[in-house]
PDB file of N, CA and C in Angstrom:
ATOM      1  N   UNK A   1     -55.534  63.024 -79.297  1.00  0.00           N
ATOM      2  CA  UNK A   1     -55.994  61.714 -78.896  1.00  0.00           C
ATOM      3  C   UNK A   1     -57.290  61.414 -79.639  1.00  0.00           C
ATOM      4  N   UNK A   2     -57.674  60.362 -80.320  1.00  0.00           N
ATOM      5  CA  UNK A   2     -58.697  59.638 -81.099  1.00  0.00           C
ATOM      6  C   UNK A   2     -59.684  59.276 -79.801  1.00  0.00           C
ATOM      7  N   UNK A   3     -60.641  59.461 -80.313  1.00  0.00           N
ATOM      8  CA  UNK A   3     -62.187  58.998 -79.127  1.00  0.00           C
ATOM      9  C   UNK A   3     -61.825  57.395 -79.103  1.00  0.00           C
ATOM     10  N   UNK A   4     -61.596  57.146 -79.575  1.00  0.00           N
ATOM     11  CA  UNK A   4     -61.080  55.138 -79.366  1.00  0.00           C
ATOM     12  C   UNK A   4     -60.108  55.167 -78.059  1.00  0.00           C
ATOM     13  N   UNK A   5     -58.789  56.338 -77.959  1.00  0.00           N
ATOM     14  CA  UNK A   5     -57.755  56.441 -77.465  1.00  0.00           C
ATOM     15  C   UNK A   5     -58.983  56.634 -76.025  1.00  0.00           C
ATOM     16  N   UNK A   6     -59.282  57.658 -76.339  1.00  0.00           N
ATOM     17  CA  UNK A   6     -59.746  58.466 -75.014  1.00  0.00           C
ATOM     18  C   UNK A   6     -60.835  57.288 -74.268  1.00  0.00           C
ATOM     19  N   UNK A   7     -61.405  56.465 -75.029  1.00  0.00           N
ATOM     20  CA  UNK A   7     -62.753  55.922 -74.543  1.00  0.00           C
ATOM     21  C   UNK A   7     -61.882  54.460 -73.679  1.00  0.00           C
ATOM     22  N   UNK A   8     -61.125  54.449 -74.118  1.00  0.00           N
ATOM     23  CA  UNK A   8     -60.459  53.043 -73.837  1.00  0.00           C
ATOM     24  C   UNK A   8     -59.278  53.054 -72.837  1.00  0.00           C
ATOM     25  N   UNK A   9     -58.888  54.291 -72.354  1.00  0.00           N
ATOM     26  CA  UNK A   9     -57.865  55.064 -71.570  1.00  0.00           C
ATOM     27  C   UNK A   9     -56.246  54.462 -71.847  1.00  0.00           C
ATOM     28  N   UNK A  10     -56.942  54.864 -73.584  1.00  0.00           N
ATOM     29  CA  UNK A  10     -54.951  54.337 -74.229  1.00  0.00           C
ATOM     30  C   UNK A  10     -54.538  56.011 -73.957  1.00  0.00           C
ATOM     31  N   UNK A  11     -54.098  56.941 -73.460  1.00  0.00           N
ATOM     32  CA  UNK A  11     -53.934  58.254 -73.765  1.00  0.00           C
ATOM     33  C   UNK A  11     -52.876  58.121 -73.884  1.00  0.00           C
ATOM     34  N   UNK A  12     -51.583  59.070 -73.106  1.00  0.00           N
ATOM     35  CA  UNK A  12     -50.229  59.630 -73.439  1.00  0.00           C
ATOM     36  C   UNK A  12     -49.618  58.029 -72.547  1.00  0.00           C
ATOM     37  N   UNK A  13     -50.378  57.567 -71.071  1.00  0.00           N
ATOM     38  CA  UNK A  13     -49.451  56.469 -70.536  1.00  0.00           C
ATOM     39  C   UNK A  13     -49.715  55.198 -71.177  1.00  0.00           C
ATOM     40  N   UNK A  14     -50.666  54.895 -72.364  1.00  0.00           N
ATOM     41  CA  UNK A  14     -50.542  53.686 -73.236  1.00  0.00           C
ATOM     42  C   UNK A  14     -51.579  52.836 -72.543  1.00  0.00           C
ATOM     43  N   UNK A  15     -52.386  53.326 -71.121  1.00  0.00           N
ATOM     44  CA  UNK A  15     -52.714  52.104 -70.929  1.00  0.00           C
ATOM     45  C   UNK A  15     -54.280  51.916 -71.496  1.00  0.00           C
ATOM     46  N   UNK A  16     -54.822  50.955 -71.432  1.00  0.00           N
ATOM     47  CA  UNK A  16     -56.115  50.482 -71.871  1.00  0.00           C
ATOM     48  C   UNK A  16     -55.683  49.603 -73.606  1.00  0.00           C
ATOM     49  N   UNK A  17     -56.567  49.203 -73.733  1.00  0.00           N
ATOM     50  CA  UNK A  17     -56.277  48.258 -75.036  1.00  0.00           C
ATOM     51  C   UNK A  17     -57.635  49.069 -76.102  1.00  0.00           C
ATOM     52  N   UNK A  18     -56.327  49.165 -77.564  1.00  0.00           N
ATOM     53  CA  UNK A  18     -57.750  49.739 -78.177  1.00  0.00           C
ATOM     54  C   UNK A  18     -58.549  48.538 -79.055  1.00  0.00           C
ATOM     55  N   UNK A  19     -59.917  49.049 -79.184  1.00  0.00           N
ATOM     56  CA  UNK A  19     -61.114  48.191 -79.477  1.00  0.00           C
ATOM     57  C   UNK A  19     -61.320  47.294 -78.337  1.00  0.00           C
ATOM     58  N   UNK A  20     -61.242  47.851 -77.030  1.00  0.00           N
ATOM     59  CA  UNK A  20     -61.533  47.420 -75.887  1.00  0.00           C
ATOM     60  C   UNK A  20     -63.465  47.608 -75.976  1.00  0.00           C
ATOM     61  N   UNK A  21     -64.373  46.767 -75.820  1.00  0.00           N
ATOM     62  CA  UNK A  21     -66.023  46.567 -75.538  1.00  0.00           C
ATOM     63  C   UNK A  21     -66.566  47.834 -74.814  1.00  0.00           C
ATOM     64  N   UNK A  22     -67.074  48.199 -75.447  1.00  0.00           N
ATOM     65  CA  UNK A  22     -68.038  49.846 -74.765  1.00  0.00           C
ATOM     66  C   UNK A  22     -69.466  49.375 -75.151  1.00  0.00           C
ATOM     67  N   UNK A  23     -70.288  49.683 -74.319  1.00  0.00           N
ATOM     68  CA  UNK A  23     -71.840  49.600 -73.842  1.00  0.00           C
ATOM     69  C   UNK A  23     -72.370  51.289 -73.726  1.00  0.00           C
ATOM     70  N   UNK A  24     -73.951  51.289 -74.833  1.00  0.00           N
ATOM     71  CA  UNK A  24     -73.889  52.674 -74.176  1.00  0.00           C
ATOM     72  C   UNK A  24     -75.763  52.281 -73.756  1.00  0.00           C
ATOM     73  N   UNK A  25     -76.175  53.339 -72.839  1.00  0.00           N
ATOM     74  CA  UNK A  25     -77.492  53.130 -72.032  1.00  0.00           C
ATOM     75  C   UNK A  25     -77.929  54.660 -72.211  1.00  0.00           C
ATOM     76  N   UNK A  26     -79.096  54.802 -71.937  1.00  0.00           N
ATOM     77  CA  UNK A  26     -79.604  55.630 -72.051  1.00  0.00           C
ATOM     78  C   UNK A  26     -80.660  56.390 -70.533  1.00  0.00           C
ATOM     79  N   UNK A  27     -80.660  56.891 -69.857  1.00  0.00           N
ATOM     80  CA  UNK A  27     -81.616  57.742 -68.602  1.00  0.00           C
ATOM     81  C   UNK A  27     -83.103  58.585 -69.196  1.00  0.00           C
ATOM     82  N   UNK A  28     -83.935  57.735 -69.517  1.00  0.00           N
ATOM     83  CA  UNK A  28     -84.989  58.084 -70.159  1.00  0.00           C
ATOM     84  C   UNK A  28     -86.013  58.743 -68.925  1.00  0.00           C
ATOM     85  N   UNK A  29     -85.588  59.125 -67.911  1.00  0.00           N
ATOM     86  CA  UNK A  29     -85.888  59.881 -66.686  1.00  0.00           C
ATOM     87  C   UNK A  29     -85.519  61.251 -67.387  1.00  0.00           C
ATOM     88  N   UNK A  30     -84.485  61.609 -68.071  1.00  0.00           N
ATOM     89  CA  UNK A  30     -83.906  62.820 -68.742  1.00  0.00           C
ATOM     90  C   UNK A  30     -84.123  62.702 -70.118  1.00  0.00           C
ATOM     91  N   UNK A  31     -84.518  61.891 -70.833  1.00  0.00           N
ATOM     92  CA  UNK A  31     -84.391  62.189 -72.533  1.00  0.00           C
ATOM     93  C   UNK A  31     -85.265  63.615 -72.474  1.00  0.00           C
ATOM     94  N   UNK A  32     -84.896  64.332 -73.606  1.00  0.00           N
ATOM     95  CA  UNK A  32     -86.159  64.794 -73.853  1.00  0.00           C
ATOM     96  C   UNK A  32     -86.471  64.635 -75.330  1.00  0.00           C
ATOM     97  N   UNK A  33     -86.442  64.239 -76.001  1.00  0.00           N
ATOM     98  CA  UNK A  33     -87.204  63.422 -76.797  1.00  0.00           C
ATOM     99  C   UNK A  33     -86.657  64.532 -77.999  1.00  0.00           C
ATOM    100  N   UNK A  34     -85.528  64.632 -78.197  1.00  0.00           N
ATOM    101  CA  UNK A  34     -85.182  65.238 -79.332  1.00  0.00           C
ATOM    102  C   UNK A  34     -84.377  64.746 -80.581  1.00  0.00           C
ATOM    103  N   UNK A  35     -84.337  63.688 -80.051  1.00  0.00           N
ATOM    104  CA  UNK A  35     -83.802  62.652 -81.049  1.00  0.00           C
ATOM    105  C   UNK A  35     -83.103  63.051 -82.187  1.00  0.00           C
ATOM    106  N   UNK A  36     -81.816  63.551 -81.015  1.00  0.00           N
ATOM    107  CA  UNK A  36     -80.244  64.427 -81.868  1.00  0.00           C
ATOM    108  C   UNK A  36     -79.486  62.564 -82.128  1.00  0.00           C
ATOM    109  N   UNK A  37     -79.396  62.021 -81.381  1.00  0.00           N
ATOM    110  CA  UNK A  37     -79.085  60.405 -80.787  1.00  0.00           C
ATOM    111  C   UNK A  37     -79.340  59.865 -82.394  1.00  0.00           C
ATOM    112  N   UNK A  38     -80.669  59.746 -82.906  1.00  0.00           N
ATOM    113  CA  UNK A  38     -80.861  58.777 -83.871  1.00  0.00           C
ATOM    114  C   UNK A  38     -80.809  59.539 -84.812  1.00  0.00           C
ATOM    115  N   UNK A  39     -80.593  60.992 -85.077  1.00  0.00           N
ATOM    116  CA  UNK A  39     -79.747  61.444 -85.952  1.00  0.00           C
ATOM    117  C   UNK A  39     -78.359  60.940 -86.179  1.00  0.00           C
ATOM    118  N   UNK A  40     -77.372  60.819 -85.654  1.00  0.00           N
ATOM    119  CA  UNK A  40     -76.394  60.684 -85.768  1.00  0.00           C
ATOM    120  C   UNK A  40     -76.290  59.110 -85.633  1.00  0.00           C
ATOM    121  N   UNK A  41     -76.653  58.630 -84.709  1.00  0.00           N
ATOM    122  CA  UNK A  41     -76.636  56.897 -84.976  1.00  0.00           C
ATOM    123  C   UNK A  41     -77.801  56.042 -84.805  1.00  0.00           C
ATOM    124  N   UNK A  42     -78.486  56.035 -86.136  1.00  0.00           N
ATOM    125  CA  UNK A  42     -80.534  55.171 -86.102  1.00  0.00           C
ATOM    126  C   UNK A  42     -79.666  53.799 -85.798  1.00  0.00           C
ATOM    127  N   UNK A  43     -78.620  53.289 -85.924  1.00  0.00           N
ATOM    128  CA  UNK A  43     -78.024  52.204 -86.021  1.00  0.00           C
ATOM    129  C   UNK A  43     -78.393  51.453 -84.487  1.00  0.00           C
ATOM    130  N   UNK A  44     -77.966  52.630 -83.309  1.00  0.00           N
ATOM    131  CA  UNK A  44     -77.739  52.305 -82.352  1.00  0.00           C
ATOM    132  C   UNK A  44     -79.481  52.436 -81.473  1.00  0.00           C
ATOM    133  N   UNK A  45     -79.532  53.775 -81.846  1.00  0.00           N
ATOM    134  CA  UNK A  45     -81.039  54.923 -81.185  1.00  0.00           C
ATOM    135  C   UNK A  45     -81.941  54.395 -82.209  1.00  0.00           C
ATOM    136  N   UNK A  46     -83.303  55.060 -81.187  1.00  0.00           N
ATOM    137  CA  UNK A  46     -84.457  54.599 -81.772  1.00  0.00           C
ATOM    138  C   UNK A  46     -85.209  55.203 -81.231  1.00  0.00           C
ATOM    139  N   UNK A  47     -86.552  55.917 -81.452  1.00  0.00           N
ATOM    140  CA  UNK A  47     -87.736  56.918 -80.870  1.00  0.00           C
ATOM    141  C   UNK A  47     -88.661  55.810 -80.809  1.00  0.00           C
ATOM    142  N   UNK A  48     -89.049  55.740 -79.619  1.00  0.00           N
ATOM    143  CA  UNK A  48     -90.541  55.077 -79.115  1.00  0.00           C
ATOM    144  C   UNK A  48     -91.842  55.632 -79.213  1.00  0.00           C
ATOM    145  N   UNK A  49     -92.970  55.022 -79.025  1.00  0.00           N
ATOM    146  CA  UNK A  49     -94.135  55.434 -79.378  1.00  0.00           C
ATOM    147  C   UNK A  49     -94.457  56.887 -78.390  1.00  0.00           C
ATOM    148  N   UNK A  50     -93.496  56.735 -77.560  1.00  0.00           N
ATOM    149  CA  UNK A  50     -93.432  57.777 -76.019  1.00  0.00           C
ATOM    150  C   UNK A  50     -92.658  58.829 -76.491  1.00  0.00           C
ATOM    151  N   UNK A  51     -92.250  59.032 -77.611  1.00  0.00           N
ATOM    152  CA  UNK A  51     -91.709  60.044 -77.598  1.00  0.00           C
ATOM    153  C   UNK A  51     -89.937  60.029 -76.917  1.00  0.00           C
ATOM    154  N   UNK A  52     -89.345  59.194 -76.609  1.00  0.00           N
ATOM    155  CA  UNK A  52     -88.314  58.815 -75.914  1.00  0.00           C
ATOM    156  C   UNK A  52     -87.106  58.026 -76.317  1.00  0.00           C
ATOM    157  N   UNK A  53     -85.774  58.307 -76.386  1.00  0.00           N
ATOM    158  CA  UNK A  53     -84.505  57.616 -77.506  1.00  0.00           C
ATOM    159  C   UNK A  53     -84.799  56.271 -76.354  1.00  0.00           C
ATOM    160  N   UNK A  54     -84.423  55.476 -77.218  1.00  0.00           N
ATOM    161  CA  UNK A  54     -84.144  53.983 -76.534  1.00  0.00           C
ATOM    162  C   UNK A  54     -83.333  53.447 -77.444  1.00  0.00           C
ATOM    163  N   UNK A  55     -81.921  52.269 -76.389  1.00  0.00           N
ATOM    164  CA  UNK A  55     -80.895  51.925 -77.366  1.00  0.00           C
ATOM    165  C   UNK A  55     -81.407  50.574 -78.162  1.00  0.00           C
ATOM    166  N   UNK A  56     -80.853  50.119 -79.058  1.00  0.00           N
ATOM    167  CA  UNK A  56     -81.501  48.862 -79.922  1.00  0.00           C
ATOM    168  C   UNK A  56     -80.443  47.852 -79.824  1.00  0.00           C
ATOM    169  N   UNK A  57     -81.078  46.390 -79.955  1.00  0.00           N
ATOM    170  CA  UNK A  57     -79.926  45.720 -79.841  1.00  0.00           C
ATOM    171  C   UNK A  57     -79.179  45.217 -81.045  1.00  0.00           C
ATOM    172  N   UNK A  58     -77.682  44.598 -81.036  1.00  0.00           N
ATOM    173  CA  UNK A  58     -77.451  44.186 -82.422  1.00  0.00           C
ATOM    174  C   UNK A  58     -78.331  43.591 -83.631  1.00  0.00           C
ATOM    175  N   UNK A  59     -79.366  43.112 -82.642  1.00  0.00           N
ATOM    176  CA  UNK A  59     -80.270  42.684 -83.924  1.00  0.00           C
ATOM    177  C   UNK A  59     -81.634  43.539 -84.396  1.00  0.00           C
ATOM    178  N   UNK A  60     -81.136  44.914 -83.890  1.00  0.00           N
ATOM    179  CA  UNK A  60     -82.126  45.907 -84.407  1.00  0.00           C
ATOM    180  C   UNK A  60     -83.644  46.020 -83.555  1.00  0.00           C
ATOM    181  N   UNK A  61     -83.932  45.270 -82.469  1.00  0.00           N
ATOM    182  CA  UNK A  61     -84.841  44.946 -81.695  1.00  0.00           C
ATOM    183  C   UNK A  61     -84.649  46.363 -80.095  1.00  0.00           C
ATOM    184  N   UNK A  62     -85.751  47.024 -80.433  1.00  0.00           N
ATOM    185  CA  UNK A  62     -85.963  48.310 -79.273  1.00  0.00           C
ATOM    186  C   UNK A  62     -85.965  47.650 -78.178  1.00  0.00           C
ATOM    187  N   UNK A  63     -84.792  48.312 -76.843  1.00  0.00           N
ATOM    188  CA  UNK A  63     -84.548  47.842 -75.945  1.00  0.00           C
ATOM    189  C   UNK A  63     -85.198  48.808 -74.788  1.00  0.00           C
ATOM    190  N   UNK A  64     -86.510  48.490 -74.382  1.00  0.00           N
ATOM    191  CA  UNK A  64     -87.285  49.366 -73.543  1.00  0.00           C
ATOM    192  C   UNK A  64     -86.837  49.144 -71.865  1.00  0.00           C
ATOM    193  N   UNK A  65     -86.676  48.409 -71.452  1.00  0.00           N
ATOM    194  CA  UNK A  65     -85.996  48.206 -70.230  1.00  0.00           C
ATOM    195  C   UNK A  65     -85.343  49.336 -69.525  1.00  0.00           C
ATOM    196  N   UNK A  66     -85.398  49.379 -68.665  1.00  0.00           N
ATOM    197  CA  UNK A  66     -84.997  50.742 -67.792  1.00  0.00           C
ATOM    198  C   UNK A  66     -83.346  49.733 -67.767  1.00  0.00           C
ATOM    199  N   UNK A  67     -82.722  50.712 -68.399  1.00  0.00           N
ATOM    200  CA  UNK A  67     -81.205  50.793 -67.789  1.00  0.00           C
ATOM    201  C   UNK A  67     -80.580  49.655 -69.395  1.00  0.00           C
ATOM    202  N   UNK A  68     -81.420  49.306 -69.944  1.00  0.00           N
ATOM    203  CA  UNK A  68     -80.637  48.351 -70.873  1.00  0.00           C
ATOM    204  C   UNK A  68     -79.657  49.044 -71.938  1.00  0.00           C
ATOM    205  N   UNK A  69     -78.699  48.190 -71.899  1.00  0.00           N
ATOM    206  CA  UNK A  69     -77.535  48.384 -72.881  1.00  0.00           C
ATOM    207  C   UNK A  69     -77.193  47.667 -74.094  1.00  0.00           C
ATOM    208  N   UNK A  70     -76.202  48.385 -74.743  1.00  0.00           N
ATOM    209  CA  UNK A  70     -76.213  47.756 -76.250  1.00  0.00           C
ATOM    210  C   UNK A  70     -75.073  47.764 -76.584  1.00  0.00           C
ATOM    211  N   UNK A  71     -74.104  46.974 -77.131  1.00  0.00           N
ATOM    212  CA  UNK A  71     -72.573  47.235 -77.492  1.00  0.00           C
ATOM    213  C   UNK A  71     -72.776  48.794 -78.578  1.00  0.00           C
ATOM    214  N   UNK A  72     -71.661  49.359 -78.284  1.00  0.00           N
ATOM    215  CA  UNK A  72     -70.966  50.522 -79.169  1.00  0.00           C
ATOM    216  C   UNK A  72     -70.439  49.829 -80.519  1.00  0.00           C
ATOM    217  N   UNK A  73     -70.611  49.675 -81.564  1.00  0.00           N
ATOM    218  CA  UNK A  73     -70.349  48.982 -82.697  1.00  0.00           C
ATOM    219  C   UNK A  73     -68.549  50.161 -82.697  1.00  0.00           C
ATOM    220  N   UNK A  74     -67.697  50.058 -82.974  1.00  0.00           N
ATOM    221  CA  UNK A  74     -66.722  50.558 -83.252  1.00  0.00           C
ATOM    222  C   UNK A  74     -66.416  51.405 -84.066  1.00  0.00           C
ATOM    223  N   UNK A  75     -66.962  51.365 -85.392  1.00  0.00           N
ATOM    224  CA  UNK A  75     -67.179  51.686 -86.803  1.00  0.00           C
ATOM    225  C   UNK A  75     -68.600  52.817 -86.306  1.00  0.00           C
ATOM    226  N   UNK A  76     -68.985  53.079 -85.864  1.00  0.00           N
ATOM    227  CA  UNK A  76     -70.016  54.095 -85.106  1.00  0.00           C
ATOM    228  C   UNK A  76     -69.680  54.501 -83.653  1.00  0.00           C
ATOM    229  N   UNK A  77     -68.555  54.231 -83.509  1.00  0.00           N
ATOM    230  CA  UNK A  77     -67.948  55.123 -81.639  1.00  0.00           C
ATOM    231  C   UNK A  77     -68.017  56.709 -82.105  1.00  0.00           C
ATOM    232  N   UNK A  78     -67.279  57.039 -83.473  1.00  0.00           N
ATOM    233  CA  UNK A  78     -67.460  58.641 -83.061  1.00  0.00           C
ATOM    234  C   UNK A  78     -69.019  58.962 -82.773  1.00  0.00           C
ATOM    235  N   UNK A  79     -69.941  58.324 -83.815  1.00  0.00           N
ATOM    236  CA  UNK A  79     -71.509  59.270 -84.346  1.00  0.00           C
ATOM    237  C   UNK A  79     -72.271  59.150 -82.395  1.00  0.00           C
ATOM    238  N   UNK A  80     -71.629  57.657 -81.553  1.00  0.00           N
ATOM    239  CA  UNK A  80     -72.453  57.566 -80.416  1.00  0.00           C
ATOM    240  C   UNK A  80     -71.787  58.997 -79.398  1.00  0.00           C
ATOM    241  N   UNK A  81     -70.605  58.764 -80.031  1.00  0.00           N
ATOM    242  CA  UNK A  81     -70.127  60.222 -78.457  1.00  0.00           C
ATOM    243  C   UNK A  81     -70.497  61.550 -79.247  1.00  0.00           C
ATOM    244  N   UNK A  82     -70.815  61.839 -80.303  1.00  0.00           N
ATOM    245  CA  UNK A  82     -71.313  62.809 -80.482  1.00  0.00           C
ATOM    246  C   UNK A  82     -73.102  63.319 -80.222  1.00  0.00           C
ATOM    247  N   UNK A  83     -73.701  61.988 -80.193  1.00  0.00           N
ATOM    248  CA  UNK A  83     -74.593  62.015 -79.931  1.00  0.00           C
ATOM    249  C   UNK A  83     -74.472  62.591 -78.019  1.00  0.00           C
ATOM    250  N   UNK A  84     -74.063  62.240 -77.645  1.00  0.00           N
ATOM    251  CA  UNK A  84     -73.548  62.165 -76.361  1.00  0.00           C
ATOM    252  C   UNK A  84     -73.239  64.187 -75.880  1.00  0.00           C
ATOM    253  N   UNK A  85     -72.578  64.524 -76.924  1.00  0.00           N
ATOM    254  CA  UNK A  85     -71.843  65.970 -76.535  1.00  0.00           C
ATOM    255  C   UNK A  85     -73.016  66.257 -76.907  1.00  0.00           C
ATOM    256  N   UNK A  86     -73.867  66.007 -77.868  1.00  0.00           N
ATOM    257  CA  UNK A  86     -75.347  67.097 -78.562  1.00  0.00           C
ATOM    258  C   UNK A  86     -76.238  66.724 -77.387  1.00  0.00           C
ATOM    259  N   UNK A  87     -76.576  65.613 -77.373  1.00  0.00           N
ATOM    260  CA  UNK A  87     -77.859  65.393 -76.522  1.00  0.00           C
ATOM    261  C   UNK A  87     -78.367  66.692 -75.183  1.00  0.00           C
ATOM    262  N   UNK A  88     -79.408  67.434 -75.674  1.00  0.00           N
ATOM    263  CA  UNK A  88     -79.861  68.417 -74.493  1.00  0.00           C
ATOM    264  C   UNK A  88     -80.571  67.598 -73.532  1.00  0.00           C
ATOM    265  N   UNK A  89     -80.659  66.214 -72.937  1.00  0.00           N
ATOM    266  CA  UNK A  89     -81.307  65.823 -71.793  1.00  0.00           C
ATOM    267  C   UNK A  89     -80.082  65.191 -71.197  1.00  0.00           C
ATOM    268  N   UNK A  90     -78.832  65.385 -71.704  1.00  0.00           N
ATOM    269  CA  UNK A  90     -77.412  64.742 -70.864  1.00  0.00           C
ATOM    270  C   UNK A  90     -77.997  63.532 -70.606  1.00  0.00           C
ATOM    271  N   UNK A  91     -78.338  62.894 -71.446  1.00  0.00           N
ATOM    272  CA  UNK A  91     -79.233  61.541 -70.625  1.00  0.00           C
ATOM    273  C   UNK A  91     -78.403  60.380 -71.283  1.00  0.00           C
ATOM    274  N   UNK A  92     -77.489  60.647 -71.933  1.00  0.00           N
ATOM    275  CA  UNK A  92     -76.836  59.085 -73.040  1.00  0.00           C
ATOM    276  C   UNK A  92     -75.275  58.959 -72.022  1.00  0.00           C
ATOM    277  N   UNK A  93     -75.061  57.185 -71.363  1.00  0.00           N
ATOM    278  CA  UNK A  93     -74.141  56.939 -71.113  1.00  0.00           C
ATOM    279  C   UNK A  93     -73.199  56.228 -71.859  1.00  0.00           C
ATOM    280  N   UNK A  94     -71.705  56.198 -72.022  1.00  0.00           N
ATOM    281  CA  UNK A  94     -70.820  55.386 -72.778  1.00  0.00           C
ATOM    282  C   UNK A  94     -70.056  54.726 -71.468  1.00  0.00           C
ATOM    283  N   UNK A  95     -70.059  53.344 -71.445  1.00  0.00           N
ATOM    284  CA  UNK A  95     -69.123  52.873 -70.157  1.00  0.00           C
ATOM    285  C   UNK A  95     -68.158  51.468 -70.809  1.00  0.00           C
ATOM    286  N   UNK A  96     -67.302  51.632 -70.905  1.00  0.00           N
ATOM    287  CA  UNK A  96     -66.706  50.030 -70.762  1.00  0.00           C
ATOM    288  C   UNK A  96     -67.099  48.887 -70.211  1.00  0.00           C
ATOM    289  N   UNK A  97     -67.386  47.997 -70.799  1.00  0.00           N
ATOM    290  CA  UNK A  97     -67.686  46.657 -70.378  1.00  0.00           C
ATOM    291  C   UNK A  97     -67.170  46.216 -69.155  1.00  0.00           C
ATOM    292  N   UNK A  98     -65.729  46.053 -69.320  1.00  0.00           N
ATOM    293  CA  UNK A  98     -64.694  45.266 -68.938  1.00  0.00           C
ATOM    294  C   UNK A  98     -65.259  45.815 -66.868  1.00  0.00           C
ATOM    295  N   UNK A  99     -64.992  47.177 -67.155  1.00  0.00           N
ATOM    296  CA  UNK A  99     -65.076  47.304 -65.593  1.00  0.00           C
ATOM    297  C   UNK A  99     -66.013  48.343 -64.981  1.00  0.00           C
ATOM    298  N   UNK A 100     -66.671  48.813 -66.043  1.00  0.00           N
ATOM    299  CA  UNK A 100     -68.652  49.759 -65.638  1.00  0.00           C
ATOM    300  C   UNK A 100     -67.537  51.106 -65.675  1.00  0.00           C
ATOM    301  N   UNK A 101     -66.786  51.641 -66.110  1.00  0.00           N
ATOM    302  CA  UNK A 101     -66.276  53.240 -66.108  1.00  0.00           C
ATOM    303  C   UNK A 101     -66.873  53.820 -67.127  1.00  0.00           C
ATOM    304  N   UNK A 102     -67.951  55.121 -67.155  1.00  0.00           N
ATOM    305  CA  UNK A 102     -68.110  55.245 -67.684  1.00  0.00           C
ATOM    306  C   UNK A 102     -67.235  56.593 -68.479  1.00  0.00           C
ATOM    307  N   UNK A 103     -67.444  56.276 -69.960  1.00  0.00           N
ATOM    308  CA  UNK A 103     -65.838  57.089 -70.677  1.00  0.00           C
ATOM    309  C   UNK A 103     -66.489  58.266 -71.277  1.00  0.00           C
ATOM    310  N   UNK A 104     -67.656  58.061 -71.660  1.00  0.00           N
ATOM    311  CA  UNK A 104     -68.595  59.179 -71.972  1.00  0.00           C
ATOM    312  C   UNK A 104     -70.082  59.546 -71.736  1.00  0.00           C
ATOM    313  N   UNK A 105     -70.274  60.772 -71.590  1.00  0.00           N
ATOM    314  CA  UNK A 105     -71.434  61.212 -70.591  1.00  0.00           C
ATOM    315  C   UNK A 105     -71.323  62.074 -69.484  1.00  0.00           C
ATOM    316  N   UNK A 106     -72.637  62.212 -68.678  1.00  0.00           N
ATOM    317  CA  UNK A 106     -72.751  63.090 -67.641  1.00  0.00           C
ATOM    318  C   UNK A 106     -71.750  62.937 -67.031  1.00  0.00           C
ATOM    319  N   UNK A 107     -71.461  60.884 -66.422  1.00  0.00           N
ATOM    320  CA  UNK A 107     -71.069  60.773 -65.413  1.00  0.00           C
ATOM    321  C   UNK A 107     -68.874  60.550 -65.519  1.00  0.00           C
ATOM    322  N   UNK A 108     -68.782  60.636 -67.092  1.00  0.00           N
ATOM    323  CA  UNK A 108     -67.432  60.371 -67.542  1.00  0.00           C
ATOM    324  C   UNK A 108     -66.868  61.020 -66.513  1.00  0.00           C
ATOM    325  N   UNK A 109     -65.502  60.618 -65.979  1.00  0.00           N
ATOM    326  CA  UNK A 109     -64.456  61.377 -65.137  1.00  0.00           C
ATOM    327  C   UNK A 109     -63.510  62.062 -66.169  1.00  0.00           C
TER     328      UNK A 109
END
């Protein structure tokens, strides 16, 4: 199964639609400031003056807000869920738009 398949819950029963809208957020209560995240996607991540990943928005503008989100660009879904499996503060969420599940992260089912 492709991380598109899995993120979008197209698996073996077909359902979910792929290039279905994913949002990812960040728990800066847990970063720890190792900035594995903007290794793999500066596109998305970004290090603050605090020492702390914060997500950016499409127009490249640091999104400091507790809890703010940023679309998953598609063409960068693998580099964000890998950021996701590396991250040592488990602090990066991936959730679907459509209905808040989140598909990757601590809290993924």
């Amino acid at each position: 199964m492709t991380v598109q398949q899995e993120a979008t819950g197209g698996g073996a029963d077909g359902a979910g639609r792929a290039g279905e809208p994913l949002e990812v957020w960040i728990d800066q209560d847990l970063c720890t400031g190792d900035g594995i995240c903007v290794q793999y996607a500066p596109e998305v991540f970004e290090l603050d003056i605090d020492g702390l990943a914060y997500v950016k928005s499409p127009e490249d503008e640091l999104l400091v807000e507790v809890g703010a989100t940023t679309p998953v660009p598609l063409p960068l879904l693998q580099d964000v869920v890998d950021s996701v499996k590396d991250c040592p503060g488990d602090c990066i969420h991936v959730r679907r738009v459509s209905d808040g599940v989140e598909v990757f992260g601590p809290d993924a089912e």
